[in-house]
Protein backbone atom coordinates (compact mmCIF):
# COMPACT_ATOMS: atom_id res chain seq x y z
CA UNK A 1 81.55 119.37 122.30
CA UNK A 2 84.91 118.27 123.82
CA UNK A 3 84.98 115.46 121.85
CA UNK A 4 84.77 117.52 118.58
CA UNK A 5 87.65 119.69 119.88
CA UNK A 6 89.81 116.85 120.29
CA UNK A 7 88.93 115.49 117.40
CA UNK A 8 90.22 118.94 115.48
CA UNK A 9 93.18 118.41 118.02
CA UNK A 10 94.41 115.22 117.14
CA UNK A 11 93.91 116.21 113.51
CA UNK A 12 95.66 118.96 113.28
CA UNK A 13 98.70 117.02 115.43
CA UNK A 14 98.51 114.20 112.92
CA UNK A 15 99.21 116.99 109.72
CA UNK A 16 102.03 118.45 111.41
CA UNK A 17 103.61 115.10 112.20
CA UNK A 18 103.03 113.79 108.53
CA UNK A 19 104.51 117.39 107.55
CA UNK A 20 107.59 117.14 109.76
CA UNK A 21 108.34 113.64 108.18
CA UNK A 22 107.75 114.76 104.77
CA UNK A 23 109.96 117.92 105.19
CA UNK A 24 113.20 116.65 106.11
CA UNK A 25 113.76 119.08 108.63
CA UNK A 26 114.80 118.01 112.19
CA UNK A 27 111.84 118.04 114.83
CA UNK A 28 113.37 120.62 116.73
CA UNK A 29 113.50 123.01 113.11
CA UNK A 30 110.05 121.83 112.29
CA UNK A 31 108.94 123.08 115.54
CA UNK A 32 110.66 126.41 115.45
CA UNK A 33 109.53 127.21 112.20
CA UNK A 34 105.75 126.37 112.97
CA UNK A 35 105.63 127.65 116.56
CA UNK A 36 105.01 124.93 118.11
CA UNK A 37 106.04 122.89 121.16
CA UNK A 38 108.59 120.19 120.20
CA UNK A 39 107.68 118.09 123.41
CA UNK A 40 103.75 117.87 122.26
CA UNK A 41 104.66 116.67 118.74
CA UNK A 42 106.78 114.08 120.35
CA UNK A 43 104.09 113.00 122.71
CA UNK A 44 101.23 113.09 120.06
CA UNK A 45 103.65 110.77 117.73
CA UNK A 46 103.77 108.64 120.78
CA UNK A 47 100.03 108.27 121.26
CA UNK A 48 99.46 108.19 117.62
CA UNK A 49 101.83 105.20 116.98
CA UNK A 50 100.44 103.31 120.18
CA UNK A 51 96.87 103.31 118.69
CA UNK A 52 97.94 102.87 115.32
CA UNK A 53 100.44 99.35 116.90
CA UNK A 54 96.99 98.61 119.23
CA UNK A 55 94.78 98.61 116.41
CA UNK A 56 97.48 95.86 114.41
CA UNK A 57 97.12 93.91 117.44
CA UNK A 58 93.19 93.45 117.16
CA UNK A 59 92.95 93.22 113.76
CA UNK A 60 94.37 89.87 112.80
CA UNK A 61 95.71 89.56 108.96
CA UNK A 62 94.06 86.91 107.35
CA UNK A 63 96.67 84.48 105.85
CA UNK A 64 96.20 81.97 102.70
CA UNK A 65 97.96 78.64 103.00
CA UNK A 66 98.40 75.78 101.32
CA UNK A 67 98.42 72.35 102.94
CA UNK A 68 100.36 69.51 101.10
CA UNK A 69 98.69 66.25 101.38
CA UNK A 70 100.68 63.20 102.40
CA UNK A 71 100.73 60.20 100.02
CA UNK A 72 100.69 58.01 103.23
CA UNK A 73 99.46 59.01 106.62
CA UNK A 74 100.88 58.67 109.74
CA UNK A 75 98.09 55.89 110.73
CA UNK A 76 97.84 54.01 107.61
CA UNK A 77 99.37 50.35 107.30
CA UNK A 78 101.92 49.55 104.53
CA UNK A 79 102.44 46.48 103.73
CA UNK A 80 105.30 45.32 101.22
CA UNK A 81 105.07 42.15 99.82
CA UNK A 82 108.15 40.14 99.03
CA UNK A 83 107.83 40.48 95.16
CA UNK A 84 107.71 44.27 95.75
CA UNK A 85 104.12 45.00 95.61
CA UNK A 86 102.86 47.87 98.40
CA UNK A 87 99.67 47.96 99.71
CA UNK A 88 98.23 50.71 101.75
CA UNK A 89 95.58 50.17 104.25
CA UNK A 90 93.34 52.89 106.40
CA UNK A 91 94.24 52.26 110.04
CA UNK A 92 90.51 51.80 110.25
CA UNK A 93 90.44 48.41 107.99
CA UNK A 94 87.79 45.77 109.74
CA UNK A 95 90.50 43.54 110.95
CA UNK A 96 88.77 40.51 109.33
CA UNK A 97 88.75 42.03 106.23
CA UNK A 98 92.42 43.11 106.47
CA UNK A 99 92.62 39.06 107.73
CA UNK A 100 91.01 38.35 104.51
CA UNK A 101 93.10 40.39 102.27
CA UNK A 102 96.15 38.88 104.29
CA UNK A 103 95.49 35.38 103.44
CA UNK A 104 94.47 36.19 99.59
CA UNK A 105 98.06 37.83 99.32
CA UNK A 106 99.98 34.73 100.41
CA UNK A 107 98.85 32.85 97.64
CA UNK A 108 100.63 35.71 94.93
């Protein structure tokens, strides 16, 4: 039962603060011409923008982003040969194949 009364509580805070902003009248005028206390709207806009930052906080925005994918990367082997030609090797070339590839090259 408590819980359902501040429930109705908060609620009826949350109208008066979304009324106050909306009306373009000072808090101290909103609160006169409502009756109520200007110290509780002030504290209930308090607790209501604490949950409202708290609940930001926890709930993560999901983000889409692109990756750009290198031409050459960072442990790949380039070889130029004199004439100009590039080569690109995976850092994870056999090195007797790479041998291999090494000694057909000297013959261009």
């Amino acid at each position: 039962m408590q819980k359902e009364v501040q429930t109705k509580r908060h609620e009826q805070w949350r109208l008066w603060i979304d009324e106050q902003a909306k009306s373009g009248l000072t808090q101290k005028a909103f609160c006169e011409q409502k009756g109520i206390d200007a110290s509780q709207l002030s504290y209930y806009k308090a607790v209501f923008k604490h949950q409202r930052n708290a609940s930001e906080i926890t709930t993560p925005a999901l983000v889409p982003i692109k990756l750009k994918e290198s031409p050459i990367m960072a442990s790949d082997i380039l070889m130029t040969l004199p004439n100009g030609v590039r080569f690109t090797f995976q850092s994870t070339i056999h090195p007797t194949h790479l041998k291999n590839l090494l000694e057909v090259f000297k013959t261009c």
